[in-house]
N, C-alpha and C. Protein backbone atom coordinates (compact mmCIF):
# COMPACT_ATOMS: atom_id res chain seq x y z
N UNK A 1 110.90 103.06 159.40
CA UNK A 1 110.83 103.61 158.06
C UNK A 1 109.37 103.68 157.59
N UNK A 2 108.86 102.76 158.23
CA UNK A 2 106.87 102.25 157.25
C UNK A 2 106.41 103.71 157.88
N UNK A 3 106.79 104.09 159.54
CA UNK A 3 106.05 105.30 159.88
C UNK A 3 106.03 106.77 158.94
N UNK A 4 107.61 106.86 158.53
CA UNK A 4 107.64 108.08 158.27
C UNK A 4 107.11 107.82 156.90
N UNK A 5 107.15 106.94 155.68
CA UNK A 5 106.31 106.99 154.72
C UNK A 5 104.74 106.83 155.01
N UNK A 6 104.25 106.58 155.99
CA UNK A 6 103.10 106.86 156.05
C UNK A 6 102.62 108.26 156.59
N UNK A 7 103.42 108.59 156.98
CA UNK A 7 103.32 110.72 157.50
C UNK A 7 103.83 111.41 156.18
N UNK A 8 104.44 110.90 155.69
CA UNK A 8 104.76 112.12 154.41
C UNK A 8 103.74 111.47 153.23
N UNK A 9 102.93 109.97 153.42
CA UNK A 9 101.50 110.42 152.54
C UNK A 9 100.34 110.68 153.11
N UNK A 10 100.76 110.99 154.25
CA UNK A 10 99.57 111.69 155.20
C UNK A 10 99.59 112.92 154.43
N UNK A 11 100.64 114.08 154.49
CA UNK A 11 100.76 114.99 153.99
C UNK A 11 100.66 115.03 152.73
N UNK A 12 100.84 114.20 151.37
CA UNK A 12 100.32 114.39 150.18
C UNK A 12 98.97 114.07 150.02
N UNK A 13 98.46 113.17 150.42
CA UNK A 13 97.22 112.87 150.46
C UNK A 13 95.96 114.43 151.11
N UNK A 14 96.50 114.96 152.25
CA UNK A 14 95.65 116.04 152.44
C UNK A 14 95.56 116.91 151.34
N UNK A 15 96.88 117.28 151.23
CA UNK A 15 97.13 118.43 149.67
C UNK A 15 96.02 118.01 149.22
N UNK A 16 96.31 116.51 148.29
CA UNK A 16 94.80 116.38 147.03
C UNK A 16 93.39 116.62 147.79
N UNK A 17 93.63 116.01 149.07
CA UNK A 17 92.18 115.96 149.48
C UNK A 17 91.51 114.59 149.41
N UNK A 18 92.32 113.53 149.61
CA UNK A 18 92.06 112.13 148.81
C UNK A 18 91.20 111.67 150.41
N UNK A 19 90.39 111.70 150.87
CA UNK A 19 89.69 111.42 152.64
C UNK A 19 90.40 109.99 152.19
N UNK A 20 90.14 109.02 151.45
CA UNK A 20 90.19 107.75 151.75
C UNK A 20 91.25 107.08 151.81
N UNK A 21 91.72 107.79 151.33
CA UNK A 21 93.37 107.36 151.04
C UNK A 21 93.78 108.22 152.67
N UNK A 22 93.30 109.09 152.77
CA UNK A 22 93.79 109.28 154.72
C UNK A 22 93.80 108.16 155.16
N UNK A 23 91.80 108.19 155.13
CA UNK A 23 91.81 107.08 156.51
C UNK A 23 92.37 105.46 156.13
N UNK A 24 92.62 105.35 154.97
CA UNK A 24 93.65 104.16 154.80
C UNK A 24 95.38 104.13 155.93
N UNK A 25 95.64 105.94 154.87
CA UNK A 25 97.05 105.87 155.77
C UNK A 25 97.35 105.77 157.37
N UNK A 26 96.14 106.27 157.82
CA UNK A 26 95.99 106.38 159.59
C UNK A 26 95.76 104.77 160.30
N UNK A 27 95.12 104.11 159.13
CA UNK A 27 95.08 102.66 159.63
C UNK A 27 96.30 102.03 160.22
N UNK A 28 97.50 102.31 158.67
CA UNK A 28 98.85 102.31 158.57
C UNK A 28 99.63 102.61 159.85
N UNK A 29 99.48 103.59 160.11
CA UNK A 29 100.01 104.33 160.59
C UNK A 29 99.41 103.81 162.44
N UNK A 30 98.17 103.26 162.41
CA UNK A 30 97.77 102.71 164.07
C UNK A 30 98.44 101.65 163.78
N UNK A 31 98.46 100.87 162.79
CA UNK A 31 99.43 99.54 163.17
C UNK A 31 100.67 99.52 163.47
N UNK A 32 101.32 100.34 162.92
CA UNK A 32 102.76 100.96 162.84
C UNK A 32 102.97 101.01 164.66
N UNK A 33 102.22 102.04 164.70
CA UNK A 33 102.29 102.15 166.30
C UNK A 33 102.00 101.27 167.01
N UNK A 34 101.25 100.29 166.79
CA UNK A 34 100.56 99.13 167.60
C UNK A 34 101.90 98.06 167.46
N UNK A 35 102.41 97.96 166.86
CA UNK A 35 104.00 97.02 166.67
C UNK A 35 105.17 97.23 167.47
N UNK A 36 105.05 99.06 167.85
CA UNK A 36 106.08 99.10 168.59
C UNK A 36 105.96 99.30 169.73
N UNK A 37 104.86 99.14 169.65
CA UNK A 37 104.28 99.04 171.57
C UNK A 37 103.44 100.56 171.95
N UNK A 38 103.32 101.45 171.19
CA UNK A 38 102.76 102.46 171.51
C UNK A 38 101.22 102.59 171.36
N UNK A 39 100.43 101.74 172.10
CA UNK A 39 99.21 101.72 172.63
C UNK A 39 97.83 103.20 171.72
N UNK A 40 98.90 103.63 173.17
CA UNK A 40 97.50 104.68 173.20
C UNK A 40 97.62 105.51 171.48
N UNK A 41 98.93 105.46 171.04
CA UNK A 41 98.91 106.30 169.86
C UNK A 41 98.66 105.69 168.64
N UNK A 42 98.29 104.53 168.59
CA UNK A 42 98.07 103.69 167.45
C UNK A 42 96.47 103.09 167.38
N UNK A 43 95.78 103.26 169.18
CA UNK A 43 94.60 103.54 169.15
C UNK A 43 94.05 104.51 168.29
N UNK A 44 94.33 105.85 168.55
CA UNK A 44 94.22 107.23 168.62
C UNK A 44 94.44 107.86 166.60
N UNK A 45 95.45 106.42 165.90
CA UNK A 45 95.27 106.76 164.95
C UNK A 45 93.79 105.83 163.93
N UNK A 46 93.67 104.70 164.57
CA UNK A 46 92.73 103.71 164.13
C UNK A 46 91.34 104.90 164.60
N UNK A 47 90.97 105.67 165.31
CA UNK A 47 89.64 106.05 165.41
C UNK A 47 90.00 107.37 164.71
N UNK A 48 90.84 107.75 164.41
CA UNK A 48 91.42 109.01 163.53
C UNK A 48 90.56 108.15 162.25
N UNK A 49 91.18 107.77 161.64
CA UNK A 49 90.65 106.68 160.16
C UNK A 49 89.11 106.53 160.31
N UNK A 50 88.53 106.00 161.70
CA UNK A 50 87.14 105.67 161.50
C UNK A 50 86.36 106.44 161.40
N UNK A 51 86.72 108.15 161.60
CA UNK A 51 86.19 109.33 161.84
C UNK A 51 86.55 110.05 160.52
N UNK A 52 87.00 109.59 160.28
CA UNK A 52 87.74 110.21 158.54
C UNK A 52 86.65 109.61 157.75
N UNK A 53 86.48 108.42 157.60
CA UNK A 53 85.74 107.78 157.17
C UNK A 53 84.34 107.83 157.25
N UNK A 54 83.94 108.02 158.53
CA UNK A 54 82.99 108.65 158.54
C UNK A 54 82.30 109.84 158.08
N UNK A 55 83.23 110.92 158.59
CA UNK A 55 82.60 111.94 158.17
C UNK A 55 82.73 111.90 156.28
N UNK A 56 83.37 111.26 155.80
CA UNK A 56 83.57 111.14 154.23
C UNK A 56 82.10 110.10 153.65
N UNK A 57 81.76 109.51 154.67
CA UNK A 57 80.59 108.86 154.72
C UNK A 57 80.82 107.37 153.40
N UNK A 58 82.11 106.99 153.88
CA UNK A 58 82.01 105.41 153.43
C UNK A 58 81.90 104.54 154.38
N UNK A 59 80.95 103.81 154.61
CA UNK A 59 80.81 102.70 155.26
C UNK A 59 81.67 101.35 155.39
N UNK A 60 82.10 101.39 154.09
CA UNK A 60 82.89 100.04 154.24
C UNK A 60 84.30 100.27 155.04
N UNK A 61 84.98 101.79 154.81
CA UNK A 61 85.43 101.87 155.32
C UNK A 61 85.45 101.76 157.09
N UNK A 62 84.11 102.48 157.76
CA UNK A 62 83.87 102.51 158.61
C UNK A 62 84.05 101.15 159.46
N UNK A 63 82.95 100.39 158.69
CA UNK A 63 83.46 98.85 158.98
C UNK A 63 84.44 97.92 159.11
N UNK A 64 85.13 98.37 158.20
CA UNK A 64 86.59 97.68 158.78
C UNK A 64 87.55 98.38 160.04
N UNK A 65 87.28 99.44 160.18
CA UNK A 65 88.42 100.19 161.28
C UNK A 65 87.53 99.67 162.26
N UNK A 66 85.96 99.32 162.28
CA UNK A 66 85.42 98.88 163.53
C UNK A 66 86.04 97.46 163.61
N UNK A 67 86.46 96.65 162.75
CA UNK A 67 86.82 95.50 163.10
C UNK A 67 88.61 95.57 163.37
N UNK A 68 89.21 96.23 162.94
CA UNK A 68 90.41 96.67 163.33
C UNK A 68 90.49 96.91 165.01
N UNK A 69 89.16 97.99 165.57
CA UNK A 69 89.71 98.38 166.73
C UNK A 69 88.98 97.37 167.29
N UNK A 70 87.94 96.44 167.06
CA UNK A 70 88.06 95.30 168.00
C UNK A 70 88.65 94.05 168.29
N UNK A 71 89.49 93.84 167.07
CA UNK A 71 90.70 92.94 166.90
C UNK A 71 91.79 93.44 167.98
N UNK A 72 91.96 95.00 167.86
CA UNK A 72 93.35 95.45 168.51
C UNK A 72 92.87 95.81 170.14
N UNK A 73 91.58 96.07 170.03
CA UNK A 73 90.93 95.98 171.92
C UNK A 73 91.09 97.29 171.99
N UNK A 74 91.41 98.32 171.03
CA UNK A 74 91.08 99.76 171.19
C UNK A 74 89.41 100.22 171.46
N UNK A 75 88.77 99.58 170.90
CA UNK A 75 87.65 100.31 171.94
C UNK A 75 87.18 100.44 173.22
């Protein structure tokens, strides 16, 4: 259930245009995946977020998805 509410505010969140509130939801959304065993796709959403973040150019954000993907061994 946590997945699909985090894909349908994936999709409201683009509408507004909210970047941070993305790369929040993609965080969501790598853990989500990282719980049910799906590796590579919960990697794939954690550097989604750090690249969101980036290019939106918050750092703090940046910083935490770097400590996210070295907690989870995605890098």
């Amino acid at each position: 259930a946590a997945e699909n509410y985090f894909l349908k505010a994936a999709d409201i969140l683009t509408q507004i245009d909210d970047k941070i509130g993305i790369g929040n939801t993609y965080i969501g959304l790598g853990f989500t995946k990282l719980r049910k065993g799906e590796r590579a796709i919960g990697c794939s959403y954690l550097q989604r977020a750090r690249k969101t973040f980036e290019d939106t150019n918050y750092p703090r954000g940046v910083g935490e998805v770097d400590n996210h993907l070295q907690r989870t061994g995605c890098r």
